[in-house]
Protein backbone atom coordinates (compact mmCIF):
# COMPACT_ATOMS: atom_id res chain seq x y z
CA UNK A 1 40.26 -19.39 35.04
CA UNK A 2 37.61 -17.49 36.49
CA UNK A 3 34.90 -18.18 33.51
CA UNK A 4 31.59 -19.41 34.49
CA UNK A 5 30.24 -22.61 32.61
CA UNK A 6 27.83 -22.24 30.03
CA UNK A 7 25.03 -20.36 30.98
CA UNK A 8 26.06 -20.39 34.84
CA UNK A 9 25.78 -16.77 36.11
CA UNK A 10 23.41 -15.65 33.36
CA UNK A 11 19.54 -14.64 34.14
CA UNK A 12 16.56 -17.09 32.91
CA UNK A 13 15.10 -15.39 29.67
CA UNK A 14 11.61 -15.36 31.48
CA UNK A 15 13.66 -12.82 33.83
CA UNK A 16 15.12 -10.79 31.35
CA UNK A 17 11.43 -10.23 28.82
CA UNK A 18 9.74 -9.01 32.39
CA UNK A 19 12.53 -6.40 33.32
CA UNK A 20 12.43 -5.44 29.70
CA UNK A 21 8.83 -5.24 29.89
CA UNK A 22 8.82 -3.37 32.85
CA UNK A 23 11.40 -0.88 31.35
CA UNK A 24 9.27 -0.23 28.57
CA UNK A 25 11.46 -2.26 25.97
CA UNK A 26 10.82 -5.44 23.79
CA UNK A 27 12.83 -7.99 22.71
CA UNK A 28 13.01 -8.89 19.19
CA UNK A 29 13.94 -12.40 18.08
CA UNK A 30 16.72 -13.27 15.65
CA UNK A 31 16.37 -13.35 12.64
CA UNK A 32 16.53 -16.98 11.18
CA UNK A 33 19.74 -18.04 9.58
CA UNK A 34 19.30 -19.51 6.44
CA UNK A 35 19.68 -23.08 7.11
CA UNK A 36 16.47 -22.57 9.47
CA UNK A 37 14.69 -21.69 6.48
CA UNK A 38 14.55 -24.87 5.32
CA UNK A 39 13.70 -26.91 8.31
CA UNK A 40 9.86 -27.20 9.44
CA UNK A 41 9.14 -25.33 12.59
CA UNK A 42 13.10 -24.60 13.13
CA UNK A 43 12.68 -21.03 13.92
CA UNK A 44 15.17 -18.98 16.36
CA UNK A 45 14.12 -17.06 19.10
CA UNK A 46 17.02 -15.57 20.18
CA UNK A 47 16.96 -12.03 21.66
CA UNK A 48 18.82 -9.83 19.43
CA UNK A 49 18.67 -5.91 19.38
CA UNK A 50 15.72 -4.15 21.51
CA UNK A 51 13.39 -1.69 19.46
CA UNK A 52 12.95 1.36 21.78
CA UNK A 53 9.45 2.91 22.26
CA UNK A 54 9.75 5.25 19.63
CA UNK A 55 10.99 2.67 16.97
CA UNK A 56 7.74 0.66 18.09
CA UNK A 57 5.59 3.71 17.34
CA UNK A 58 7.05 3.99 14.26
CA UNK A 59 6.76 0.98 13.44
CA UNK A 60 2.78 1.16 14.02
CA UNK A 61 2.50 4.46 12.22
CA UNK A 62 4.17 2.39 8.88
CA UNK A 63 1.58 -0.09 9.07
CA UNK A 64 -1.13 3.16 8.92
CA UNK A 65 0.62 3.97 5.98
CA UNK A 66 2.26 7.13 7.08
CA UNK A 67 4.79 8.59 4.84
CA UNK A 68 8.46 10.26 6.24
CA UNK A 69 6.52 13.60 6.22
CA UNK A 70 3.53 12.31 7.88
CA UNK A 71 5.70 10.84 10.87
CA UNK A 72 7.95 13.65 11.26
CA UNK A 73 4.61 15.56 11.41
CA UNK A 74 2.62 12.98 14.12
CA UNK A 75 6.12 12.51 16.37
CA UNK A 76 6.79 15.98 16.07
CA UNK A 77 10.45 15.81 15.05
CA UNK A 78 12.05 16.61 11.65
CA UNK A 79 12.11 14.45 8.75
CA UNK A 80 16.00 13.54 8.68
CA UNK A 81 14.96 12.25 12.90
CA UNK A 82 12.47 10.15 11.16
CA UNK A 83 15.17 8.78 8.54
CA UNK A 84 17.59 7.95 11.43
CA UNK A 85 14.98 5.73 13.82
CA UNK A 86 13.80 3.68 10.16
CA UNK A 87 17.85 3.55 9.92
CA UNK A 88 18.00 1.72 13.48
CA UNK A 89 14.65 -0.34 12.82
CA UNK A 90 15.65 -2.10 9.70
CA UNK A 91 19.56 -3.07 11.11
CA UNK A 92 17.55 -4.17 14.07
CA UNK A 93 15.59 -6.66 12.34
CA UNK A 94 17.95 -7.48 9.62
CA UNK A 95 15.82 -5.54 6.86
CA UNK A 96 16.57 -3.05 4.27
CA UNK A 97 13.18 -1.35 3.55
CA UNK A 98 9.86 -0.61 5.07
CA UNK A 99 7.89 -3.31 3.90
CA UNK A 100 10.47 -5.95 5.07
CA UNK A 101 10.35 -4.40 8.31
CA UNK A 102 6.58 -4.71 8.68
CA UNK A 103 6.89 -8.41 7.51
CA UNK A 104 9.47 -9.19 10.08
CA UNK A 105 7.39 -6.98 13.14
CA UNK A 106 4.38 -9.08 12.26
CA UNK A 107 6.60 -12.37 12.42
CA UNK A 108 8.12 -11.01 15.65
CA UNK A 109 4.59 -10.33 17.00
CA UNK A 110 5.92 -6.76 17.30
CA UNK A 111 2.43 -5.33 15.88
């Protein structure tokens, strides 16, 4: 059929976190399902979505406790730019508001 096996023909995740690295991008584990919840030390670390650079920065500028206006001002780009990367941060880590999105950096070691 032409189909590799399972996991034949795919790079070793060690790989994949140093070209990343090297790129200037970060992997950011899956969020748990909630079965995982439950279960002692059953946490996923599955590479989802990457954060870019600039969602990283503005990730550290949330935990100064920078407001929209504040980060528009220290990124240099409007307020509505601002909106849109905290837009692609929380459906990155499967959040819906700033302080969820802090919780899950700090579980992702992402700050």
């Amino acid at each position: 059929t032409g189909q590799p096996a399972d996991g034949e023909g795919q790079a070793p995740d060690a790989y994949l976190r140093q070209v990343l690295a090297e790129a200037g991008r970060s992997v950011v584990p899956s969020p748990r399902p909630p079965e995982a919840h439950a279960e002692p030390g059953g946490a996923a670390a599955h590479p989802v979505e990457l954060l870019t650079e600039r969602e990283l920065k503005i990730l550290r500028l949330l935990k100064a406790g920078l407001g929209n206006r504040e980060l528009a001002q220290s990124l240099f780009v409007s307020e509505a730019t601002v909106k849109w990367h905290l837009h692609n941060i929380f459906a990155k880590l499967g959040v819906k508001n700033r302080t969820s999105a802090l919780a899950r950096a700090q579980q992702n070691s992402l700050l």
